[in-house]
N, C-alpha and C. Protein backbone atom coordinates (compact mmCIF):
# COMPACT_ATOMS: atom_id res chain seq x y z
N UNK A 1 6.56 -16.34 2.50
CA UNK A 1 7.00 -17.30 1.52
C UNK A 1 7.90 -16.57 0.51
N UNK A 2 9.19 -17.01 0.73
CA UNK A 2 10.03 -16.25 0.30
C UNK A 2 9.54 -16.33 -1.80
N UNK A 3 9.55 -17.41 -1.92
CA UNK A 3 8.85 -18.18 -3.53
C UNK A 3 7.77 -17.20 -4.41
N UNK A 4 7.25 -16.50 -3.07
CA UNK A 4 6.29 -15.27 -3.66
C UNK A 4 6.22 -14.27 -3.32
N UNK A 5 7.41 -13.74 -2.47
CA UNK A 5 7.31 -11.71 -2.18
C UNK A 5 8.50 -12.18 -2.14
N UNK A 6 9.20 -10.40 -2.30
CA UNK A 6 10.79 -10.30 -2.48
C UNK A 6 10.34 -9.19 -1.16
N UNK A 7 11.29 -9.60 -0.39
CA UNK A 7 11.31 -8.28 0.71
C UNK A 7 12.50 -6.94 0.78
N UNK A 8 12.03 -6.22 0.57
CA UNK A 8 12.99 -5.15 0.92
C UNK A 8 14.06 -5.21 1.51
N UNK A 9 14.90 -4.36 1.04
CA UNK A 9 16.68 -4.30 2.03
C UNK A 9 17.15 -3.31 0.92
N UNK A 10 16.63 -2.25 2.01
CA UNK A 10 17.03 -0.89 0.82
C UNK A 10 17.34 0.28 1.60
N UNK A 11 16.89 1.41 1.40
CA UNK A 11 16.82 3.17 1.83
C UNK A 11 15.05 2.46 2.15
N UNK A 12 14.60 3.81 3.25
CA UNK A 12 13.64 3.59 3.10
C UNK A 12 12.86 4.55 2.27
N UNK A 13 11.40 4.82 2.69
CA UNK A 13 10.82 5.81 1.74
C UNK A 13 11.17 7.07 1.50
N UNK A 14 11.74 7.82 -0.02
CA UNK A 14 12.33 9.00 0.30
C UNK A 14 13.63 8.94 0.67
N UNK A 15 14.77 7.75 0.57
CA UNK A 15 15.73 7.94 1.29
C UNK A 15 15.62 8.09 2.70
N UNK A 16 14.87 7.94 3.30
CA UNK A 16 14.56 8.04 4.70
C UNK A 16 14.54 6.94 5.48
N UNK A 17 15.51 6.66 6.37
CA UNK A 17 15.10 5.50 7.14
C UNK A 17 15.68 4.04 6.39
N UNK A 18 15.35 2.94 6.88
CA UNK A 18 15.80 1.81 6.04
C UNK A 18 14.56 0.88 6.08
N UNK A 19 14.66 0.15 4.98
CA UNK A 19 13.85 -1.10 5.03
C UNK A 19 14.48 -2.63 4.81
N UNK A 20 14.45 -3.05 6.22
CA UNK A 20 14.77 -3.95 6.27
C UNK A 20 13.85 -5.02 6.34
N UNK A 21 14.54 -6.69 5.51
CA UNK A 21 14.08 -8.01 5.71
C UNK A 21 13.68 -8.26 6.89
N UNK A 22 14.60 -7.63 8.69
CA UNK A 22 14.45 -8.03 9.68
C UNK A 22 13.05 -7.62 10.11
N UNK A 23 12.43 -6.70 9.58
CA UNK A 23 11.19 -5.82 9.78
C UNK A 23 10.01 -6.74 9.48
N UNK A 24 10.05 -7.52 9.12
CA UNK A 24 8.80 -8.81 8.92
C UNK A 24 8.89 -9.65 9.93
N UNK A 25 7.97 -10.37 10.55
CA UNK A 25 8.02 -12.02 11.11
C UNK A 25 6.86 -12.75 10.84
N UNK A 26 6.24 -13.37 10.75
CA UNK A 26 4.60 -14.27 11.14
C UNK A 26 4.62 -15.13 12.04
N UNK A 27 3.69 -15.05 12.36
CA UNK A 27 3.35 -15.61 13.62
C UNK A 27 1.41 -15.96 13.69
N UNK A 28 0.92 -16.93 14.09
CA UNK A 28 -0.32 -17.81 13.62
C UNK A 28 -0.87 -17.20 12.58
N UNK A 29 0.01 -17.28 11.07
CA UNK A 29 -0.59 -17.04 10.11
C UNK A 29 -0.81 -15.18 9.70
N UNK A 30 -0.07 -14.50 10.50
CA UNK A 30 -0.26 -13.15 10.14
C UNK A 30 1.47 -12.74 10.46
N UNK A 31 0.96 -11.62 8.94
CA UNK A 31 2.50 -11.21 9.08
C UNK A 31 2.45 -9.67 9.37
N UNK A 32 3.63 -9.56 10.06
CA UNK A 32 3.92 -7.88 10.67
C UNK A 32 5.09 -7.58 10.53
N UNK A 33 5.03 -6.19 9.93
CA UNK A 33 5.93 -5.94 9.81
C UNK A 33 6.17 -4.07 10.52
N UNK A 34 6.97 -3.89 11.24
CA UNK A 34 7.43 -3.49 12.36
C UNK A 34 8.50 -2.03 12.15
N UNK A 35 8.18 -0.90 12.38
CA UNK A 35 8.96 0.17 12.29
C UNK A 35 9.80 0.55 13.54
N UNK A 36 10.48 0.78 13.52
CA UNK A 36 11.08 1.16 14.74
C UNK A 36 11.16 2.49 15.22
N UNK A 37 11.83 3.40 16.24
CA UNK A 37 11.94 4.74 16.72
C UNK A 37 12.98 4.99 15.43
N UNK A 38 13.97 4.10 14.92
CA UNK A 38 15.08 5.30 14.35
C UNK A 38 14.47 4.86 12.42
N UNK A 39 12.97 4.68 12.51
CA UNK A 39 12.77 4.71 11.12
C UNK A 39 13.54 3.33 10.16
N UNK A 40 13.69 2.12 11.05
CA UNK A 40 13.70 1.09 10.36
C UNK A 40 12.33 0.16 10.44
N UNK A 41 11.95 0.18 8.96
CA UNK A 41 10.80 -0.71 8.66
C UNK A 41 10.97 -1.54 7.55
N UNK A 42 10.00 -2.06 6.75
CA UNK A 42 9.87 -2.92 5.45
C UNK A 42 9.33 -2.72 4.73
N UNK A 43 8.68 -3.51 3.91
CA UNK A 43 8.15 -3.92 2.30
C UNK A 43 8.76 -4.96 2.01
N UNK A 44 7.14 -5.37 1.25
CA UNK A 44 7.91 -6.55 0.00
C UNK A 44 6.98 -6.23 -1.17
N UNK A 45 7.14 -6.86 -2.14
CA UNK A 45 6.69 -7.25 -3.35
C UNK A 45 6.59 -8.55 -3.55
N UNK A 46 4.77 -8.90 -4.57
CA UNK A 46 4.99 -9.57 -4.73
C UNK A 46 5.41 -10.05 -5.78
N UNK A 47 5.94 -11.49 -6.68
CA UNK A 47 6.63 -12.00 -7.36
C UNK A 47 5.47 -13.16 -8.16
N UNK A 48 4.47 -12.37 -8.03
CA UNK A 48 3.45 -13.27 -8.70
C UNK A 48 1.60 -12.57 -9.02
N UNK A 49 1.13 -12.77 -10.14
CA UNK A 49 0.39 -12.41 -10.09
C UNK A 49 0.23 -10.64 -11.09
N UNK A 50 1.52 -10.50 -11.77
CA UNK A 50 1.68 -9.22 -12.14
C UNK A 50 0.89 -9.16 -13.50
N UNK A 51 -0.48 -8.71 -13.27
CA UNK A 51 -1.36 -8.77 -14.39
C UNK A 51 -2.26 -7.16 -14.42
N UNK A 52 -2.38 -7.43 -15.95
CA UNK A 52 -3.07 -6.07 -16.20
C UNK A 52 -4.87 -6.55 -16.06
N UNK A 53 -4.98 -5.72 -15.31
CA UNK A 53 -6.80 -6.12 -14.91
C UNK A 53 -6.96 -7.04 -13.85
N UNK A 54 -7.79 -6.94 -12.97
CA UNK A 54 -8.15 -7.96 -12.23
C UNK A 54 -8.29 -7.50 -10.80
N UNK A 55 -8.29 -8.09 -9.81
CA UNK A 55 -8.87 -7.76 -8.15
C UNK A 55 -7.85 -8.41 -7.10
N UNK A 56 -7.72 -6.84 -6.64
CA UNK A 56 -6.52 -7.28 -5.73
C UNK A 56 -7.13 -6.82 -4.32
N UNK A 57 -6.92 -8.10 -3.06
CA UNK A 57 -7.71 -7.74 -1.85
C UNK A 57 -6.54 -7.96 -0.83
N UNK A 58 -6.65 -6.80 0.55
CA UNK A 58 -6.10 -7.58 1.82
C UNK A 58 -6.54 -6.89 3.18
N UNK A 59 -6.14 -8.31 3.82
CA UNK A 59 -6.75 -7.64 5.35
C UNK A 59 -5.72 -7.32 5.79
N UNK A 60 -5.77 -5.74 6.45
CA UNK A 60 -4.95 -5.33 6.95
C UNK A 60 -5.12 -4.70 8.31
N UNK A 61 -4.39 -4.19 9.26
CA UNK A 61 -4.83 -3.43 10.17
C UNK A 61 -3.42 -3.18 11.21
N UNK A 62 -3.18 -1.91 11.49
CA UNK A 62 -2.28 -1.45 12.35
C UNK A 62 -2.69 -1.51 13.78
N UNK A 63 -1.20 -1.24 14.60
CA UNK A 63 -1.27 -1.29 16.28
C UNK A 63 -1.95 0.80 16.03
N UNK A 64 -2.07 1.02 16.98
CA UNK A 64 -2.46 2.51 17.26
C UNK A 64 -0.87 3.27 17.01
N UNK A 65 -0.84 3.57 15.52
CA UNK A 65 0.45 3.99 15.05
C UNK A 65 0.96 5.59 15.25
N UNK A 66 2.06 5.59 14.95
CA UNK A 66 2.82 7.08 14.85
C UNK A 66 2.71 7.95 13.52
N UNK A 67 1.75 8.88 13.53
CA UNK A 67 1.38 8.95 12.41
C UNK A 67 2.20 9.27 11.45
N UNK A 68 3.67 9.40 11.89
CA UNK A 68 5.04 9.34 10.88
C UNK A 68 5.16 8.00 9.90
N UNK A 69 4.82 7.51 10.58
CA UNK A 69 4.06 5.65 9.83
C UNK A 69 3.10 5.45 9.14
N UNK A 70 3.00 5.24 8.06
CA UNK A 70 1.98 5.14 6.93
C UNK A 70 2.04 3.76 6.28
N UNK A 71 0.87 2.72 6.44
CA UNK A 71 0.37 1.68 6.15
C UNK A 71 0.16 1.90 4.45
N UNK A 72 0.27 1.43 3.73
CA UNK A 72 0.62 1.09 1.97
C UNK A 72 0.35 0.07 1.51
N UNK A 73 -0.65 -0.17 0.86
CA UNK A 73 -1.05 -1.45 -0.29
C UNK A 73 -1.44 -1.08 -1.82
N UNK A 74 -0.28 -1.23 -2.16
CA UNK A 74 -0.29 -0.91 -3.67
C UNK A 74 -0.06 -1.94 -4.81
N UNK A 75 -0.64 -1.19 -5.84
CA UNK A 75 -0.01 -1.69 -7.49
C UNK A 75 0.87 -0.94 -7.80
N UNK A 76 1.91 -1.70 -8.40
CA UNK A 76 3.03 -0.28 -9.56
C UNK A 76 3.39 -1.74 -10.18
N UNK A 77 4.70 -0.61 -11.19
CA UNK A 77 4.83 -1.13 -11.91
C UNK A 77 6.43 -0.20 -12.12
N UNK A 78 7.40 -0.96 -11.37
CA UNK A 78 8.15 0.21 -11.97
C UNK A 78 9.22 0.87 -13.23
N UNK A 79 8.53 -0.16 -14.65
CA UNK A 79 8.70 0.25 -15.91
C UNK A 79 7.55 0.75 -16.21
N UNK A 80 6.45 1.11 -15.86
CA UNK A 80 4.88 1.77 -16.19
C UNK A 80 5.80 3.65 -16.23
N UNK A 81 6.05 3.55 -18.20
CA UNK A 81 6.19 4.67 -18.81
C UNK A 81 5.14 5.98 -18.23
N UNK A 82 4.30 6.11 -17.65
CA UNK A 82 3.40 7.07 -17.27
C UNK A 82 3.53 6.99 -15.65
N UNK A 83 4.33 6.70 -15.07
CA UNK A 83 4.52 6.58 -13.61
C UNK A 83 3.05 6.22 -12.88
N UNK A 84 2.85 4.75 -13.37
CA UNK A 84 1.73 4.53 -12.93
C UNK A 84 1.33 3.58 -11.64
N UNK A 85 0.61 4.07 -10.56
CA UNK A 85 0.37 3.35 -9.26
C UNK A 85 -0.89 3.54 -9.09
N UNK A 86 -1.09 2.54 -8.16
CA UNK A 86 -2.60 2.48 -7.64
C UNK A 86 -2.63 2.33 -6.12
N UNK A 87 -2.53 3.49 -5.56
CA UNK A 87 -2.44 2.77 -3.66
C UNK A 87 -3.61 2.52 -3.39
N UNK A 88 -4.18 1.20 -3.12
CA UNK A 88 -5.48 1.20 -2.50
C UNK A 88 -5.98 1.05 -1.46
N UNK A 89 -4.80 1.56 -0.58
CA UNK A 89 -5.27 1.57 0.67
C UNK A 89 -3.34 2.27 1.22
N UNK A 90 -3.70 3.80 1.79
CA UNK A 90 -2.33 4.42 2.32
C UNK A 90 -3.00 5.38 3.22
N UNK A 91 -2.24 5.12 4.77
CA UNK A 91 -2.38 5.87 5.86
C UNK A 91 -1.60 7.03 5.74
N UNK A 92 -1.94 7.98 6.08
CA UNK A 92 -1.24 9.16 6.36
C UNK A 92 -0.91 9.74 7.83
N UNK A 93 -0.48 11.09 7.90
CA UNK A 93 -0.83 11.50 8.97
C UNK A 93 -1.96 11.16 9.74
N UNK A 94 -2.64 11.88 9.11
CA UNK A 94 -4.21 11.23 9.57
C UNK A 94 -4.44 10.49 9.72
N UNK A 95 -4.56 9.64 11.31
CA UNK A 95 -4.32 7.90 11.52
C UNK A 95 -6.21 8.05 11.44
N UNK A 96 -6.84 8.64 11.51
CA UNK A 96 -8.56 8.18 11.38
C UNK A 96 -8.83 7.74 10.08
N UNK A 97 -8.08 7.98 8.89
CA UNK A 97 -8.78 7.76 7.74
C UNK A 97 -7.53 6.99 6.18
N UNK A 98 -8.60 6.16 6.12
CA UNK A 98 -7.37 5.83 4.58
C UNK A 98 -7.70 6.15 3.47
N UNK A 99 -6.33 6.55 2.66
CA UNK A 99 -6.84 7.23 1.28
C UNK A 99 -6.69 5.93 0.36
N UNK A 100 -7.24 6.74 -0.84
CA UNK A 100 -6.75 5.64 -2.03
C UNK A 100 -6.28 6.64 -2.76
N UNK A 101 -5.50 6.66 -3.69
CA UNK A 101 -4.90 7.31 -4.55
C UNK A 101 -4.28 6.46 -6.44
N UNK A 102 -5.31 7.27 -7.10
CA UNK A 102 -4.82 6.56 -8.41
C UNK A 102 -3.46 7.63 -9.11
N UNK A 103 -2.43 7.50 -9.20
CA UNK A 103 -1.42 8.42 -9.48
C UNK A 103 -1.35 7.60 -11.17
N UNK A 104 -1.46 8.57 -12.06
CA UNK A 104 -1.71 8.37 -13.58
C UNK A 104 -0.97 9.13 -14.87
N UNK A 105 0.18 9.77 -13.99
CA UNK A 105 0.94 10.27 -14.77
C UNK A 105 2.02 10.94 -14.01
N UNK A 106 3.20 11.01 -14.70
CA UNK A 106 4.79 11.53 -13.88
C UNK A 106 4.01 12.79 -13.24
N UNK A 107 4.97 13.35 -12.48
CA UNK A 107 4.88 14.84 -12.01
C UNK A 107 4.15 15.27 -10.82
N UNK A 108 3.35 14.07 -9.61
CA UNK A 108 3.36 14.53 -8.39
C UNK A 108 1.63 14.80 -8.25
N UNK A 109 1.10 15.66 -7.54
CA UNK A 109 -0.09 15.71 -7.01
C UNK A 109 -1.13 16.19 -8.27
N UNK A 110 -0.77 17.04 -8.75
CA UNK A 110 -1.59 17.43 -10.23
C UNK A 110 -1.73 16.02 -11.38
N UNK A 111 -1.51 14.80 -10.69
CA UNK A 111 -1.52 13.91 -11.66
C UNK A 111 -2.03 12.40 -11.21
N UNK A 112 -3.29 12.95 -10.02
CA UNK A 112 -3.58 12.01 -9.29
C UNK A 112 -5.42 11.76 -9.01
N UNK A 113 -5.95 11.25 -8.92
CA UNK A 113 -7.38 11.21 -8.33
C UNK A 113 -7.14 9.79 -6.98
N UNK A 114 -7.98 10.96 -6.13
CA UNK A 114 -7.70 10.61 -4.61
C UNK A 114 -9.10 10.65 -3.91
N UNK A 115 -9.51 9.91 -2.62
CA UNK A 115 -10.57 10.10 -1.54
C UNK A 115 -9.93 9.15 -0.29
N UNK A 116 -10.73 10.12 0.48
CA UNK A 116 -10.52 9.67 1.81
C UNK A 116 -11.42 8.71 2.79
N UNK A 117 -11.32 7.70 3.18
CA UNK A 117 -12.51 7.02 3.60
C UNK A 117 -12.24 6.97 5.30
N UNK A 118 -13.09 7.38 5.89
CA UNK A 118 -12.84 6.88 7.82
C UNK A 118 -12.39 5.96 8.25
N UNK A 119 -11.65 5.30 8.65
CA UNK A 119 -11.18 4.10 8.99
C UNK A 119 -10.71 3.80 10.26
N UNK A 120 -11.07 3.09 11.44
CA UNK A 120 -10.11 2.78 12.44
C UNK A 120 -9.33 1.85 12.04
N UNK A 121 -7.62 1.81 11.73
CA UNK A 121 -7.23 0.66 11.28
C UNK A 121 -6.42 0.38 12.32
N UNK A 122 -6.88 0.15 13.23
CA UNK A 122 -6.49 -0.82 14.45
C UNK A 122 -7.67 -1.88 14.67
N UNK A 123 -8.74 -2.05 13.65
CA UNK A 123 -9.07 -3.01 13.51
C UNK A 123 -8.85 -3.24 11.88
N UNK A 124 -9.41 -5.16 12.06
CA UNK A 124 -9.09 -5.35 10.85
C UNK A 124 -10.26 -5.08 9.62
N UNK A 125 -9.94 -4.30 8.87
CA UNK A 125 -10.66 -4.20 7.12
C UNK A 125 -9.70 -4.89 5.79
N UNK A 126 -10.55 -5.18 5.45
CA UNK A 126 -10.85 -5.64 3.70
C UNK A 126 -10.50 -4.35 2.69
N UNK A 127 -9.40 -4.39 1.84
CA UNK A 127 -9.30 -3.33 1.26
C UNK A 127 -9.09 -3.76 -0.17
N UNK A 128 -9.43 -3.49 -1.12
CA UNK A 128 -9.74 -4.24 -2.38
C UNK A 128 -9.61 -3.23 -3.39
N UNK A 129 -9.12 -3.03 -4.27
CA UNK A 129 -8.98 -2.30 -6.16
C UNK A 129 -9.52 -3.59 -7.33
N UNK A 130 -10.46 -2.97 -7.35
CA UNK A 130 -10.47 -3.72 -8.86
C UNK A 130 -10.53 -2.86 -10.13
N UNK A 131 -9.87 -3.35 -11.02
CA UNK A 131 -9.37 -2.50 -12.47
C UNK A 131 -9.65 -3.47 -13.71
N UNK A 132 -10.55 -2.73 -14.16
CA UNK A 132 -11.07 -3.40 -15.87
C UNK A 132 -10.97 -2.71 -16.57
N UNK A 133 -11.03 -2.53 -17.88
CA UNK A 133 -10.90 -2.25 -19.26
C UNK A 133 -11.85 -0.82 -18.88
N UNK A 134 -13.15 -0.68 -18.02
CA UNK A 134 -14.32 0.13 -17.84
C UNK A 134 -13.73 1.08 -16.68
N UNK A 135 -12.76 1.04 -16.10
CA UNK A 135 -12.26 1.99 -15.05
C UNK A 135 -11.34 1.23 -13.88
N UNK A 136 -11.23 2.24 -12.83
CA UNK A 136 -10.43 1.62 -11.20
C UNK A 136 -11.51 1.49 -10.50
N UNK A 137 -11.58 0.74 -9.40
CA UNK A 137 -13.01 0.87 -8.21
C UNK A 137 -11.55 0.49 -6.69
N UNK A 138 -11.80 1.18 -5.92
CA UNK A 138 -11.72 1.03 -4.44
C UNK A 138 -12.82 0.65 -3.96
N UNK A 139 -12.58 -0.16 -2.95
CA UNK A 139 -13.43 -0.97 -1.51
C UNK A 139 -12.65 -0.62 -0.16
N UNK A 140 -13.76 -0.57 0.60
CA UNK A 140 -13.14 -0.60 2.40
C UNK A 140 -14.13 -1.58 2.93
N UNK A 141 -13.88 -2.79 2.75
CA UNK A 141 -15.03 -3.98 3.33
C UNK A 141 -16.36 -3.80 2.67
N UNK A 142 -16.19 -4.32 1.45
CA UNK A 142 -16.87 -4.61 0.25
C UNK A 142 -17.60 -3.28 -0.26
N UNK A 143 -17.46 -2.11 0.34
CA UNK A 143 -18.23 -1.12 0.11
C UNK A 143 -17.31 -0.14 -0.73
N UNK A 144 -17.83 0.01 -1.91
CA UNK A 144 -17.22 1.34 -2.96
C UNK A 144 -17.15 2.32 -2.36
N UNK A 145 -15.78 2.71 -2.58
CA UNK A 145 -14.95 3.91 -1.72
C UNK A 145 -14.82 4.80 -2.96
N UNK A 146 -14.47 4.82 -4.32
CA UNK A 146 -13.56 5.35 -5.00
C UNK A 146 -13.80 4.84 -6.50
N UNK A 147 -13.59 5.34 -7.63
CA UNK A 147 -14.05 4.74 -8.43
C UNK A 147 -13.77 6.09 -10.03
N UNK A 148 -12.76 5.66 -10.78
CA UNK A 148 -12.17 6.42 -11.61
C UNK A 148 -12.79 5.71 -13.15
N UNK A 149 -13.30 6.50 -14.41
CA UNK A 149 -13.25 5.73 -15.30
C UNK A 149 -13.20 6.60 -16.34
N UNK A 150 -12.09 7.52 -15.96
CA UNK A 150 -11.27 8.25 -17.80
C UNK A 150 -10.37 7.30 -17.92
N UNK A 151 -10.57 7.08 -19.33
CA UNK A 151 -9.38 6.13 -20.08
C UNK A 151 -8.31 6.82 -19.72
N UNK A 152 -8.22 7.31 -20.02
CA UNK A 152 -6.49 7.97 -19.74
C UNK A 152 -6.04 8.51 -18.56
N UNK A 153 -6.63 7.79 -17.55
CA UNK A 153 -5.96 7.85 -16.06
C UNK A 153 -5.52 6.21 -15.75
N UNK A 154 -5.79 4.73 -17.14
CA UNK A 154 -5.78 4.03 -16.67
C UNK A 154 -4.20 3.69 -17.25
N UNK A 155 -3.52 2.73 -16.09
CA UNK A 155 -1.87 1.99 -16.01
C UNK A 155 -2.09 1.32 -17.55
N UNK A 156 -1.14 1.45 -18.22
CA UNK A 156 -0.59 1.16 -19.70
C UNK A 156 0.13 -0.60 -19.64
N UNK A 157 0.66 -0.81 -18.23
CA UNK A 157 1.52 -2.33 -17.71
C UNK A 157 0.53 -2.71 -17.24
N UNK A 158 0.90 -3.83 -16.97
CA UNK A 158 0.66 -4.66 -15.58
C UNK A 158 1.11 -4.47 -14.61
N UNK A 159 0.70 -4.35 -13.50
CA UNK A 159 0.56 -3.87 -11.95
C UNK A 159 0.99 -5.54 -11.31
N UNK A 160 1.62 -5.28 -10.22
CA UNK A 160 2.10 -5.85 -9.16
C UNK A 160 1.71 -5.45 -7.99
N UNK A 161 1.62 -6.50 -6.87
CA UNK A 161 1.02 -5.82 -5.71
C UNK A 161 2.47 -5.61 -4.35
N UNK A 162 2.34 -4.78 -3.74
CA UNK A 162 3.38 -4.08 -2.64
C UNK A 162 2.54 -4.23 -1.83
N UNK A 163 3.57 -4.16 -0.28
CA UNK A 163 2.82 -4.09 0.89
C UNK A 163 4.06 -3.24 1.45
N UNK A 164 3.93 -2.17 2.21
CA UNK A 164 4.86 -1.19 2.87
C UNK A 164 4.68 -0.89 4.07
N UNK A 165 5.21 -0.27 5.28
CA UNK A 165 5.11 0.16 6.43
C UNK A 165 6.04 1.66 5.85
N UNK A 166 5.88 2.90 5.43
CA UNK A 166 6.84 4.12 4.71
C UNK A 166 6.70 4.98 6.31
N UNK A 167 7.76 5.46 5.93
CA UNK A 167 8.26 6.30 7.38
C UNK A 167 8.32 7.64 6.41
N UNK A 168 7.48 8.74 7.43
CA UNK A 168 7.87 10.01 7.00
C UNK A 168 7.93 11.17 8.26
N UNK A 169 9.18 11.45 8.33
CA UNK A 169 9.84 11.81 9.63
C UNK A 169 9.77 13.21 9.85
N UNK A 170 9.36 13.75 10.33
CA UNK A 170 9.13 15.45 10.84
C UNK A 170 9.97 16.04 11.92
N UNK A 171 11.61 15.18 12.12
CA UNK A 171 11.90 15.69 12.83
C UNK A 171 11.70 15.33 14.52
N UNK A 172 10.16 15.25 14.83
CA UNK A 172 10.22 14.96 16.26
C UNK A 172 10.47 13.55 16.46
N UNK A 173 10.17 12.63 17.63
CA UNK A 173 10.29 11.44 17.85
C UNK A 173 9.75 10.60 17.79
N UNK A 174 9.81 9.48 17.25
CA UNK A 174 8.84 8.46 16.15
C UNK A 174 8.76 7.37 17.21
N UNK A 175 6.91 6.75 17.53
CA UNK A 175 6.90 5.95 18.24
C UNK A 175 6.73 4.34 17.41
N UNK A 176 7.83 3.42 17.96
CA UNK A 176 7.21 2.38 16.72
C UNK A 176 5.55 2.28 16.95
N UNK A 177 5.99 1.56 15.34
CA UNK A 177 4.46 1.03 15.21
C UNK A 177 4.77 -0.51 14.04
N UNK A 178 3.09 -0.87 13.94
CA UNK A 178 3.48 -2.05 13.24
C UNK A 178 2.03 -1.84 11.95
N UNK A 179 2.19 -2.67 10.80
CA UNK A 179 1.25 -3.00 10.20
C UNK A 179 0.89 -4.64 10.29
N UNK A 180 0.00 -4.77 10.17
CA UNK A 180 -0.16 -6.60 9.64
C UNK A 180 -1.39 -7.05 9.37
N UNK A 181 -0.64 -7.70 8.41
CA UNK A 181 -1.46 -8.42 6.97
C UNK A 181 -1.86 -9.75 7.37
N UNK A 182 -3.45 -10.53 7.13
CA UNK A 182 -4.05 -11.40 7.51
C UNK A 182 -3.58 -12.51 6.25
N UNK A 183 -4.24 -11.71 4.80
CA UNK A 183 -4.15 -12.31 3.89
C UNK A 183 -4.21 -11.30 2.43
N UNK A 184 -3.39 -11.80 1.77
CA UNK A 184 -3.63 -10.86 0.36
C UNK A 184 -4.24 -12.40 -0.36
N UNK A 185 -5.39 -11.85 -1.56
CA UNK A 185 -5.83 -12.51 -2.71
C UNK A 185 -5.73 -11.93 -4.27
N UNK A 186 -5.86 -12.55 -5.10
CA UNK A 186 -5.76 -11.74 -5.96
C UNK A 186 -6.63 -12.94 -7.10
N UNK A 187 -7.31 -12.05 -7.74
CA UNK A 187 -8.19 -12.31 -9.01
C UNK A 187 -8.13 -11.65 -10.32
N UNK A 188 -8.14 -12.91 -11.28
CA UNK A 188 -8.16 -12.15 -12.84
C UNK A 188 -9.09 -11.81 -13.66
């Protein structure tokens, strides 16, 4: 629904690769969005819902991916003066497990609180952040993954929610892959 995500048509992650609009379709109610061998994939944003506090959920789950392909469900904000994000749910290399990552200030890995949870995400899970005034909490199918509560690791804006397929290329040969999303919700 175009009315509520803006989709990508950019560079892709890193300057790497592209993200293209063509990289989405749905089909009975689930949307995928699709990387290719030469590192064309997507994102969107959404265009609604950009609130400070509240519970952000989605079902997600990848084909058996290239682990150059990294699955992404985030908050940002990208006027958040403290370079502030919340991935609550990002594949890495490591296709067995998803991290969460609260990034809480400019400047890269020294400015982050992170865990790793097991995951086969070639099936589908529930991945959920909720953020109050009292801290961050991660979920992996209703179960607390993660859970931050120094004031001053918490986003200063309001957060928006992203959905990404990020390509990070090593050089060898990238097999596509896909992500796809059942449903995002969101609560205040």
């Amino acid at each position: 629904d175009r009315t509520k995500w803006s989709v990508y048509n950019s560079a892709g992650h890193a300057g790497k690769g592209l993200r293209s609009p063509q990289a989405w379709s749905v089909a009975n109610g689930v949307a995928t969005v699709s990387g290719d061998a030469a590192g064309t994939t997507g994102g969107m944003s959404a265009k609604f819902a950009e609130q400070k506090y509240g519970r952000w959920e989605t079902r997600m789950k990848t084909n058996s991916r290239d682990p150059k392909y990294h699955p992404v469900l985030i908050l940002n904000n990208n006027a958040a003066p403290n370079c502030a994000e919340i991935d609550y749910a990002e594949g890495s290399t490591v296709t067995s497990v998803m991290r969460f990552f609260l990034h809480y200030a400019c400047g890269g890995a020294d400015f982050q609180t992170t865990t790793a949870t097991p995951v086969d995400s070639t099936q589908w899970h529930n991945y959920a952040v909720e953020w109050t005034p009292a801290g961050i909490s991660g979920y992996v199918d209703g179960v607390k993954t993660f859970t931050d509560t120094n004031p001053a690791h918490q986003p200063s804006v309001a957060m928006k929610q992203t959905l990404q397929l990020d390509w990070f290329p090593d050089g060898a040969a990238t097999k596509p892959s896909q992500m796809q999303v059942d449903w995002v919700r969101v609560y205040r």
